[in-house]
C-alpha atoms as a PDB file:
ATOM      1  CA  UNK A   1       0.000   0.000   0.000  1.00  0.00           C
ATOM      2  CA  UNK A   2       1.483   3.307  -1.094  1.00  0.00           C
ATOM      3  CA  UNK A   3       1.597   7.138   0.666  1.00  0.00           C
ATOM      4  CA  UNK A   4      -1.429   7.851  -0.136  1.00  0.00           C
ATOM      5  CA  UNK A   5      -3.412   5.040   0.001  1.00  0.00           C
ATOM      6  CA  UNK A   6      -2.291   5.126   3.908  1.00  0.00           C
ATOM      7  CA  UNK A   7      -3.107   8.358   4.491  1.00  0.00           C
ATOM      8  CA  UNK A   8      -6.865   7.770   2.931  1.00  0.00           C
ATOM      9  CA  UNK A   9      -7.485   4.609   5.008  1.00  0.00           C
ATOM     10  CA  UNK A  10      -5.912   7.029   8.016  1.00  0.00           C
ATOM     11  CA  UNK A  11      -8.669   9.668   7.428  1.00  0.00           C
ATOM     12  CA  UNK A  12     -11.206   6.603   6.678  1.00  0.00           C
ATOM     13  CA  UNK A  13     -10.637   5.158  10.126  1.00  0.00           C
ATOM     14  CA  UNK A  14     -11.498   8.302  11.566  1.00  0.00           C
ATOM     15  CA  UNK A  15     -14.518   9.484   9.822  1.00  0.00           C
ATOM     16  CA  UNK A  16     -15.704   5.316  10.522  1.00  0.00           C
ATOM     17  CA  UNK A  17     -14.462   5.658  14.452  1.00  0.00           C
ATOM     18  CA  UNK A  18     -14.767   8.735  15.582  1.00  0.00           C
ATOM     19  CA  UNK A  19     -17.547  10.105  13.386  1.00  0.00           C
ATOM     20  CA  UNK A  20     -15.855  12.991  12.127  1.00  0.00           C
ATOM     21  CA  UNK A  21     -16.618  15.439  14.422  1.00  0.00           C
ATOM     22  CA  UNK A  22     -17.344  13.973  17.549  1.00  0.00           C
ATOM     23  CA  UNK A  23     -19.050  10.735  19.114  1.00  0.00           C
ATOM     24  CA  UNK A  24     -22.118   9.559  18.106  1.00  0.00           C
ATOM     25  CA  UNK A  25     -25.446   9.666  20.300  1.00  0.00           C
ATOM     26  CA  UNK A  26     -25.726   7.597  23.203  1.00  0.00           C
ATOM     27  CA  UNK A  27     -27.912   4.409  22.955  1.00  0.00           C
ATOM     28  CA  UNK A  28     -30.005   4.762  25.330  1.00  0.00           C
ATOM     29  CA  UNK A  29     -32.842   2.208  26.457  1.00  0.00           C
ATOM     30  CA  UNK A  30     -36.196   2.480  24.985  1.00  0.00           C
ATOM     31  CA  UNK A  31     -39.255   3.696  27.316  1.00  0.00           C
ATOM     32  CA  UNK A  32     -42.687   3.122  27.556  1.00  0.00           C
ATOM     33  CA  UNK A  33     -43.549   6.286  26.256  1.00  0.00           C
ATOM     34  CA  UNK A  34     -46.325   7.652  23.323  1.00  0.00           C
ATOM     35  CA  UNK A  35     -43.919   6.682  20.837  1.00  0.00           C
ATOM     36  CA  UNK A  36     -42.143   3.371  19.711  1.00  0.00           C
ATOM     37  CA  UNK A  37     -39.271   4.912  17.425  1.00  0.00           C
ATOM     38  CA  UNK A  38     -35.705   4.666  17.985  1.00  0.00           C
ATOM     39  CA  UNK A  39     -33.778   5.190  21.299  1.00  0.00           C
ATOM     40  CA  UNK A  40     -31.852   7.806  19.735  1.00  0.00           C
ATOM     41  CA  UNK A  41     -34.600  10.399  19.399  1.00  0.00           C
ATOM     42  CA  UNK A  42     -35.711  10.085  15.864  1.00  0.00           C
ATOM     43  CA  UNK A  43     -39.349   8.384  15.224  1.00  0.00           C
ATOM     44  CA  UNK A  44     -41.381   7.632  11.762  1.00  0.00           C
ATOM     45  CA  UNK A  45     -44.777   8.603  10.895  1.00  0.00           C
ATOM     46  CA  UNK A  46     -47.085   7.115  11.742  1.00  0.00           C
ATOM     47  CA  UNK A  47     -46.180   7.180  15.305  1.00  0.00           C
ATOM     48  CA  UNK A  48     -45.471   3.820  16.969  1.00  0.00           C
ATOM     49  CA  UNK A  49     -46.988   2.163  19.952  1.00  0.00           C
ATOM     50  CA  UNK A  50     -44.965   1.871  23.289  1.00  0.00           C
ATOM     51  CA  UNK A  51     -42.184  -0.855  23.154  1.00  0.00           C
ATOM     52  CA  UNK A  52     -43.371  -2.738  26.227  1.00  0.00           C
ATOM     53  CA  UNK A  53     -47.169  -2.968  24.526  1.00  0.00           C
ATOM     54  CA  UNK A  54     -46.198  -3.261  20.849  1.00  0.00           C
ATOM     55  CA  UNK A  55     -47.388  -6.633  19.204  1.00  0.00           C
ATOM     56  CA  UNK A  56     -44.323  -7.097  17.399  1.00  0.00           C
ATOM     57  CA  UNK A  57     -40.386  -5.242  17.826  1.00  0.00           C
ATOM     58  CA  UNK A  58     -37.538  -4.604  15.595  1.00  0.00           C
ATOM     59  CA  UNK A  59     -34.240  -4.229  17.280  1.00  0.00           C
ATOM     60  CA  UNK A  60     -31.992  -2.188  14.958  1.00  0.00           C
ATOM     61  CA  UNK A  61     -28.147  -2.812  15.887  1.00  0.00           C
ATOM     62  CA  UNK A  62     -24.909  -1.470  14.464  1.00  0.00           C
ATOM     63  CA  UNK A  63     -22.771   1.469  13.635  1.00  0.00           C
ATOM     64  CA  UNK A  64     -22.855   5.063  12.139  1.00  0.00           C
ATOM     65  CA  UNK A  65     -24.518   3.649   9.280  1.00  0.00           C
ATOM     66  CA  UNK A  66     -27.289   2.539  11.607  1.00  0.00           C
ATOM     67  CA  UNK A  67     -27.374   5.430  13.648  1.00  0.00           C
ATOM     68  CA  UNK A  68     -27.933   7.929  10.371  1.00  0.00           C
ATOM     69  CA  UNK A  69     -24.425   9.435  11.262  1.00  0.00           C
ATOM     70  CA  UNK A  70     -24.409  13.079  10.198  1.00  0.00           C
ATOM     71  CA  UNK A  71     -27.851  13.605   9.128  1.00  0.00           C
ATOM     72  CA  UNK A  72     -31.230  15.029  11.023  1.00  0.00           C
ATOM     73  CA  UNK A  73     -33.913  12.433  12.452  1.00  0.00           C
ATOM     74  CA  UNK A  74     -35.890   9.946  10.682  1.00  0.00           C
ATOM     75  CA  UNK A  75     -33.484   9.885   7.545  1.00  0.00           C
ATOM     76  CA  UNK A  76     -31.542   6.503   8.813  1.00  0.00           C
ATOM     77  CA  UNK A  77     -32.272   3.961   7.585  1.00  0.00           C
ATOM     78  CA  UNK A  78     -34.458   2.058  10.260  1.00  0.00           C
ATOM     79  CA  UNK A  79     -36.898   4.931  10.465  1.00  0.00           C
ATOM     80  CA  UNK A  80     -36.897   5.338   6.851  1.00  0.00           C
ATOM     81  CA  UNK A  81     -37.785   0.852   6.786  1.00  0.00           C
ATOM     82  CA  UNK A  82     -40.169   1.097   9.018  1.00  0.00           C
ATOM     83  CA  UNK A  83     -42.747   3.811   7.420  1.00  0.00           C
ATOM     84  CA  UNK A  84     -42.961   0.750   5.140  1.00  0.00           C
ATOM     85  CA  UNK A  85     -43.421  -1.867   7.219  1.00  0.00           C
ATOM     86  CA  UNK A  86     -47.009  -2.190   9.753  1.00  0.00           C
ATOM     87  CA  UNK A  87     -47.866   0.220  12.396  1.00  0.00           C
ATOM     88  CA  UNK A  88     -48.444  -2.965  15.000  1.00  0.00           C
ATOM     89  CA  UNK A  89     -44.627  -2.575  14.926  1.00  0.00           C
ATOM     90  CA  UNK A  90     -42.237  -0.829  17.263  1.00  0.00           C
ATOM     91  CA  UNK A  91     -38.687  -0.677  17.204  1.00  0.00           C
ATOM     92  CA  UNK A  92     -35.322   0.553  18.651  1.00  0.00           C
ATOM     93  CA  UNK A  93     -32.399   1.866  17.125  1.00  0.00           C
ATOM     94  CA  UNK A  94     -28.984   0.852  18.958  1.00  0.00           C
ATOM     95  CA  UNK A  95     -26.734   1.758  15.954  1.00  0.00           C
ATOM     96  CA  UNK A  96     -24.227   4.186  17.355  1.00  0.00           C
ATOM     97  CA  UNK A  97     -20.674   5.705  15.379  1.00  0.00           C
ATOM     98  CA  UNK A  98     -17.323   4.278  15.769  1.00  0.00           C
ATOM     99  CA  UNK A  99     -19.017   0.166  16.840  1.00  0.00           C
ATOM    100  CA  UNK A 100     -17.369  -2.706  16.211  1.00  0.00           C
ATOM    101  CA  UNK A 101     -18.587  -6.121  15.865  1.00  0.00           C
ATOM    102  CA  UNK A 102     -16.391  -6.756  19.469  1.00  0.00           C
ATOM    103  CA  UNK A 103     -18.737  -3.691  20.559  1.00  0.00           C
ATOM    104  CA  UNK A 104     -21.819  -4.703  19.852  1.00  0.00           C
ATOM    105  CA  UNK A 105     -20.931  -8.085  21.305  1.00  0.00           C
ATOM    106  CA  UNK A 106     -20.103  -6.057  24.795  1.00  0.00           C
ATOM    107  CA  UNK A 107     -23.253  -4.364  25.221  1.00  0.00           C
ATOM    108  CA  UNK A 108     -26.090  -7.241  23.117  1.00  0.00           C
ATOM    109  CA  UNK A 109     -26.798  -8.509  26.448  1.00  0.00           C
ATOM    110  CA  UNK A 110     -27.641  -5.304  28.245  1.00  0.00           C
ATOM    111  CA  UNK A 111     -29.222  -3.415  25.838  1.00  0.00           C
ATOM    112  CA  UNK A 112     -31.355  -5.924  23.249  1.00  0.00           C
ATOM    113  CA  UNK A 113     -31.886  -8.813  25.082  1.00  0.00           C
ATOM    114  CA  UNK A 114     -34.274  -8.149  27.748  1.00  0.00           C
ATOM    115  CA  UNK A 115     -36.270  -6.904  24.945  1.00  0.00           C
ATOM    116  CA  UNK A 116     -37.149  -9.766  23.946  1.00  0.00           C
ATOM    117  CA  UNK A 117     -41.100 -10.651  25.092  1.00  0.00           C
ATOM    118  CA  UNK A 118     -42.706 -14.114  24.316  1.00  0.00           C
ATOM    119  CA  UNK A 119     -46.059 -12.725  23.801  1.00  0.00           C
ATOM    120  CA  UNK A 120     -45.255 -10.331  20.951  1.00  0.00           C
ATOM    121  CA  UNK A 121     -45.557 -11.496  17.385  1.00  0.00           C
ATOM    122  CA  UNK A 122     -41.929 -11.197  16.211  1.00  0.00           C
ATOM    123  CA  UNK A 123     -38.943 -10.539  18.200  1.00  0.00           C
ATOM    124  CA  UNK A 124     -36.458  -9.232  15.379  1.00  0.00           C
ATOM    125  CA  UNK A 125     -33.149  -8.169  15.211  1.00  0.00           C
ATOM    126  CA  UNK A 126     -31.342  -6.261  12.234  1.00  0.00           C
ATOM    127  CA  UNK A 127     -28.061  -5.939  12.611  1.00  0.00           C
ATOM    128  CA  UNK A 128     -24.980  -4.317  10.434  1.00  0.00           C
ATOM    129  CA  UNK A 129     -21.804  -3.952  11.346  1.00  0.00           C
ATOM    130  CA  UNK A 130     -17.968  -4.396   9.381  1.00  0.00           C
ATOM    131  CA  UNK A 131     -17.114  -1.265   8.344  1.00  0.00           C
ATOM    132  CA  UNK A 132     -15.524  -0.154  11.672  1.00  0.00           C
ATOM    133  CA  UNK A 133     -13.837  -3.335  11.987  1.00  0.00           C
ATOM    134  CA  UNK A 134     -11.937  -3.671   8.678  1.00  0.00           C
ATOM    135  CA  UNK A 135     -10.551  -0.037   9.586  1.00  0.00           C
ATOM    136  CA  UNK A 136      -9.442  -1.504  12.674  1.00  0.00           C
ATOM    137  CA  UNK A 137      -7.407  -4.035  10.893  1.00  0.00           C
ATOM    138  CA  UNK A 138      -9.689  -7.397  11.787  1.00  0.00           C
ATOM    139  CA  UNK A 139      -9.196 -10.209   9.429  1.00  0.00           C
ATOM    140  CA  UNK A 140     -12.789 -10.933   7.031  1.00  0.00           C
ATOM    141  CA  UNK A 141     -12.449 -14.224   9.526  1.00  0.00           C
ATOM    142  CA  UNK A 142     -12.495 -12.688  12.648  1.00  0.00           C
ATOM    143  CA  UNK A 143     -15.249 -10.224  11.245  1.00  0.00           C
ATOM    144  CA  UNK A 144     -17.354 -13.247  10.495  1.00  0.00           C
ATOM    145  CA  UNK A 145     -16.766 -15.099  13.696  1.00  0.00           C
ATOM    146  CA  UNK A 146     -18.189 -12.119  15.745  1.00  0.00           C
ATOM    147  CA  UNK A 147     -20.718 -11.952  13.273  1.00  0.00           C
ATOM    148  CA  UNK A 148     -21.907 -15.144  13.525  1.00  0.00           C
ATOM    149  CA  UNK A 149     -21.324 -15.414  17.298  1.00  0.00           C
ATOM    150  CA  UNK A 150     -23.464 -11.886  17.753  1.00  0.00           C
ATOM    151  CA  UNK A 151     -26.565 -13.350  16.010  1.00  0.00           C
ATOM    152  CA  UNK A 152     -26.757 -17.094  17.072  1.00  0.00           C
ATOM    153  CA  UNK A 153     -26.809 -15.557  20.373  1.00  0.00           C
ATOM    154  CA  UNK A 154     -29.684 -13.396  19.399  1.00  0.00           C
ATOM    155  CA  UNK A 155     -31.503 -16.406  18.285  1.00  0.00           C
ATOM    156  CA  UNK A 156     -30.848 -18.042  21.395  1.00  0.00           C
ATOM    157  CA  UNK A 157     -32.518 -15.489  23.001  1.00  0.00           C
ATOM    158  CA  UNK A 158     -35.644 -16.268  21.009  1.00  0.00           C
ATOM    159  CA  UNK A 159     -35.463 -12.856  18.417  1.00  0.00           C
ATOM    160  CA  UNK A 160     -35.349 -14.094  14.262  1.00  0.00           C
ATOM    161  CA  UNK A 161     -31.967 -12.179  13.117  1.00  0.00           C
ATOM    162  CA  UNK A 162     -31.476 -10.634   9.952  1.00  0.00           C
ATOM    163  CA  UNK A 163     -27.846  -9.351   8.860  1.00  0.00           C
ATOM    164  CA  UNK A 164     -26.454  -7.203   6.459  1.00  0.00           C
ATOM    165  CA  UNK A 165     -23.526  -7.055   3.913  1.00  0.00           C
ATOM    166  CA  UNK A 166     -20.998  -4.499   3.150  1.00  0.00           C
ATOM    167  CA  UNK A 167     -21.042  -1.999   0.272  1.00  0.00           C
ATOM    168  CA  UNK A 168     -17.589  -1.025  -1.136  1.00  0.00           C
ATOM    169  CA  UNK A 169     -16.578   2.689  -0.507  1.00  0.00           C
ATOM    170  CA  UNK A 170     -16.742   5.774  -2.797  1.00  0.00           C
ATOM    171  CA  UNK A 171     -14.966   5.302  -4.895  1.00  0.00           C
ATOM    172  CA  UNK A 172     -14.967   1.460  -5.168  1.00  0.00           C
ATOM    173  CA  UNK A 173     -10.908   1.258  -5.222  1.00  0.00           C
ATOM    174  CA  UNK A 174     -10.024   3.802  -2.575  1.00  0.00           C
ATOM    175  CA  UNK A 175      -7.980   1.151  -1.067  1.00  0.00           C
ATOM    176  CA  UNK A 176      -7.894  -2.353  -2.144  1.00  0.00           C
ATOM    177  CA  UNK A 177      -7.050  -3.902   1.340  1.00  0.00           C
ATOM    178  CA  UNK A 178     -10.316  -2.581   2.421  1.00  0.00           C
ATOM    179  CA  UNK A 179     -11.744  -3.587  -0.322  1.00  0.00           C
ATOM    180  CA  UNK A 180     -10.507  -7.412  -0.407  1.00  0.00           C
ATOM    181  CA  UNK A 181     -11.625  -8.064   3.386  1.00  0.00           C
ATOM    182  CA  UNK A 182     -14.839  -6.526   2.859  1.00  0.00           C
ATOM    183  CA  UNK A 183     -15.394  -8.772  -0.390  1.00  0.00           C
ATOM    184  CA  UNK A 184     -14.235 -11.714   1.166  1.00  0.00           C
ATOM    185  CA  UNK A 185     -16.511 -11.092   4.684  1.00  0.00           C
ATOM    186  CA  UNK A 186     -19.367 -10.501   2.106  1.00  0.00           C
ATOM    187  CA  UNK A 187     -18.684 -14.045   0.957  1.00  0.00           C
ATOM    188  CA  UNK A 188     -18.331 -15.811   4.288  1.00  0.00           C
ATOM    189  CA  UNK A 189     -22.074 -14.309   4.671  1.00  0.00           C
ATOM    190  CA  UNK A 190     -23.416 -15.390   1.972  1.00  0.00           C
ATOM    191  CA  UNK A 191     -21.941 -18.657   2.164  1.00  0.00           C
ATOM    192  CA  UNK A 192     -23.067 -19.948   5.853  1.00  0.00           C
ATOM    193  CA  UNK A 193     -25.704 -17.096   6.982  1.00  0.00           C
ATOM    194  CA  UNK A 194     -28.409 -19.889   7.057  1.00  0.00           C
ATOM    195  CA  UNK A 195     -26.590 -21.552   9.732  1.00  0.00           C
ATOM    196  CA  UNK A 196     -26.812 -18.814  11.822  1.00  0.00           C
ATOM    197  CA  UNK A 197     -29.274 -16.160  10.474  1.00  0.00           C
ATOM    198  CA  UNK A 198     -32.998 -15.935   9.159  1.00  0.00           C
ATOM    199  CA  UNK A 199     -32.628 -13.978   6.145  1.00  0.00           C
ATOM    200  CA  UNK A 200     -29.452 -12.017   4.549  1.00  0.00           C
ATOM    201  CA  UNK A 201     -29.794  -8.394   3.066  1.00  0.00           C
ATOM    202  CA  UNK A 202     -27.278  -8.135   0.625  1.00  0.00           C
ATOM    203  CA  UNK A 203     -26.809  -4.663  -0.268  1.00  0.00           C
ATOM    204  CA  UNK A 204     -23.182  -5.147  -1.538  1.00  0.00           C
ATOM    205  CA  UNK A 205     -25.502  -6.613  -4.541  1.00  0.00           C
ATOM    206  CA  UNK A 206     -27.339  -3.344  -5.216  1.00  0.00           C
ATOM    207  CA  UNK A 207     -27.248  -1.827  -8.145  1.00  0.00           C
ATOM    208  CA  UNK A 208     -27.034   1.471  -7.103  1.00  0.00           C
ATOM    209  CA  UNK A 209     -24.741   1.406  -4.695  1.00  0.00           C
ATOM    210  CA  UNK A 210     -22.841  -1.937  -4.121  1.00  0.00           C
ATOM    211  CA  UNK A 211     -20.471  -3.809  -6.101  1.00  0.00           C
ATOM    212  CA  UNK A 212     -21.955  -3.732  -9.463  1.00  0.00           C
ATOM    213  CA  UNK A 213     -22.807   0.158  -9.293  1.00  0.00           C
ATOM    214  CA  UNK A 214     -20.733   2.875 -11.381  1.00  0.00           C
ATOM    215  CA  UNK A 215     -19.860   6.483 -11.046  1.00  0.00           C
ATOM    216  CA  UNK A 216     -22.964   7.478 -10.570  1.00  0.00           C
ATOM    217  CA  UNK A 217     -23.210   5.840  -6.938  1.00  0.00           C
ATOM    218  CA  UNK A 218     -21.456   9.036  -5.895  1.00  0.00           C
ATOM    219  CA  UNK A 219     -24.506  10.912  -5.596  1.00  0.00           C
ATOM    220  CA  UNK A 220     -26.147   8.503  -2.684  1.00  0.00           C
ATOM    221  CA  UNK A 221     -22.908   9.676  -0.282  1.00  0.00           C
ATOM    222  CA  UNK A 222     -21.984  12.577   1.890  1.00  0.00           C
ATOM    223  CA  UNK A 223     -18.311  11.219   1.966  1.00  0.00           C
ATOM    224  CA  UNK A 224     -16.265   7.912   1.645  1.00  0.00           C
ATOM    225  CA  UNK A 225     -18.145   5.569   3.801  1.00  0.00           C
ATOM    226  CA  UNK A 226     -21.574   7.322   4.644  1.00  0.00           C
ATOM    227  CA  UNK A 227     -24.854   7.922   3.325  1.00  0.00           C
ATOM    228  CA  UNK A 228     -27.178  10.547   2.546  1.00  0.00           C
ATOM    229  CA  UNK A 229     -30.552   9.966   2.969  1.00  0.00           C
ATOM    230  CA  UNK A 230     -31.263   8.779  -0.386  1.00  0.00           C
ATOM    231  CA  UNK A 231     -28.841   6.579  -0.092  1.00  0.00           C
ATOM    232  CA  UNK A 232     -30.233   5.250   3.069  1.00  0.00           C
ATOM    233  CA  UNK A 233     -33.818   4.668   1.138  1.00  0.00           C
ATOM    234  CA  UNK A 234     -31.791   2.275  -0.678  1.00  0.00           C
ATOM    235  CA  UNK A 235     -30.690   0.399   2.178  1.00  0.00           C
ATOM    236  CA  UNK A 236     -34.199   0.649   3.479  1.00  0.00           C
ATOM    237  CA  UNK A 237     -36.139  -0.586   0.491  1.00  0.00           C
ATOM    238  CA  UNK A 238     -33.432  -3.323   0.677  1.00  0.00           C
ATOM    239  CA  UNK A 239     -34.281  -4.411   4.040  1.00  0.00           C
ATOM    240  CA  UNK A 240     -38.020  -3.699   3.819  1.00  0.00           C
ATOM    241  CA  UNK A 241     -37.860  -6.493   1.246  1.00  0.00           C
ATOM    242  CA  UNK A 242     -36.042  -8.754   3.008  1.00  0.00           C
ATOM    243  CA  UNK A 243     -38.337  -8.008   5.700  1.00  0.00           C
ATOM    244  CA  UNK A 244     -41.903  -8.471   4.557  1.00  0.00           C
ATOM    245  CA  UNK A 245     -42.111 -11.940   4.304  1.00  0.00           C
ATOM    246  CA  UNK A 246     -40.933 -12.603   8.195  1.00  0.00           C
ATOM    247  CA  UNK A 247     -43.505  -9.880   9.122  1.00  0.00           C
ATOM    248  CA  UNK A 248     -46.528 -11.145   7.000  1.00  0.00           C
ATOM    249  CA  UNK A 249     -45.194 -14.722   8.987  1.00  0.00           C
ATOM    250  CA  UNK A 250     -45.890 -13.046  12.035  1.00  0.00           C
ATOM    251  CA  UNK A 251     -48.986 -11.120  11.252  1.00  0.00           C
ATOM    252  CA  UNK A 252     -51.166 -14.764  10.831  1.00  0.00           C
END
């Protein structure tokens, strides 16, 4: 790796761990209050009912690109899913800048687990994370180990557990060591995520912004690594899709 392709990944891993510009919100645990949106402030329309009284919950876990990282309320990409998806479900959103899969393996069992209720419909947990840790320097092994670890745990619990792939950055070859461990974590995914996993969202796939996009992907980012909020409609029309047919399950 040359000069400069250090001193990109160098800037990378900070806009990825620090958020460029400061920490991200604090996850903070849901309440019963009028509202069933996010714990970090944001909710959809319609609102939501309470957490505790909600027929069904989606957990949303991960990293800046979870939380929405540098843009206003209810353009992430969980609020953005869920205007799509039934009003008989609530949900949470634990994504928070600078996580790691190691991270979100810390806090699962404070934070999502005693979410979990056995009288709702669905107990669901989304969960994306990878970015942080190839900046880190994890192998696409390691990445996948916590991966897999993170969500049979969920399952354990009792919640159905839906994970995400990795887009490449913006451009696509802004440093091909990212680039190969993020490809090759992608594939560990799609190979064994049945064992471990009720349904994969593979946005590295899309079109417009994944592996196969082109130039034009450019105008779905705000920098490197994040989103805008169109380009987190994209990663909400891919989960809504990947999430209808476990919530239709649930609804009969």
């Amino acid at each position: 790796m040359g000069k400069t392709a250090v001193a990109v990944l160098a800037g990378l891993a900070g806009c990825l761990l620090l958020g460029c510009g400061g920490p991200g919100r604090a996850a903070e645990r849901p309440s019963d209050g009028p509202s069933g949106g996010p714990a970090n402030g944001g909710s959809p329309s319609p609102i939501r009912p309470p957490v505790a009284k909600a027929d069904g919950l989606i957990v949303f876990d991960g990293d800046s690109l979870t939380e929405g990282f540098m843009l206003p309320s209810g353009q992430d990409y969980p609020s953005q899913a869920m205007t799509q998806l039934p009003g008989w479900l609530a949900y949470v959103n634990f994504g928070l800048s600078g996580q790691t899969w190691p991270d979100l393996l810390a806090d699962v069992r404070r934070e999502v687990d005693p979410l979990y209720s056995a009288h709702r419909r669905l107990n669901l947990v989304a969960v994306w994370a990878g970015a942080n840790d190839v900046a880190y320097g994890f192998t696409a092994q390691q990445m996948y180990g916590h991966a897999r670890s993170y969500c049979e745990g969920r399952r354990q619990r009792g919640f159905a557990v839906v994970i995400l792939t990795t887009y490449p950055l913006c451009p696509h070859d802004l440093d091909d060591r990212y680039d190969a461990t993020r490809r090759e974590y992608n594939e560990l995914l799609r190979e064994h995520w049945r064992e471990f996993a009720d349904a994969l969202v593979d946005v590295a796939l899309d079109t417009r912004i994944g592996d196969p996009s082109g130039p034009e992907r450019s105008r779905y980012f705000i920098d490197a690594v994040h989103l805008n909020a169109n380009g987190y409609a994209v990663i909400a029309d891919c989960v809504v899709h990947t999430l209808r047919p476990l919530v239709e399950k649930a609804a009969h």
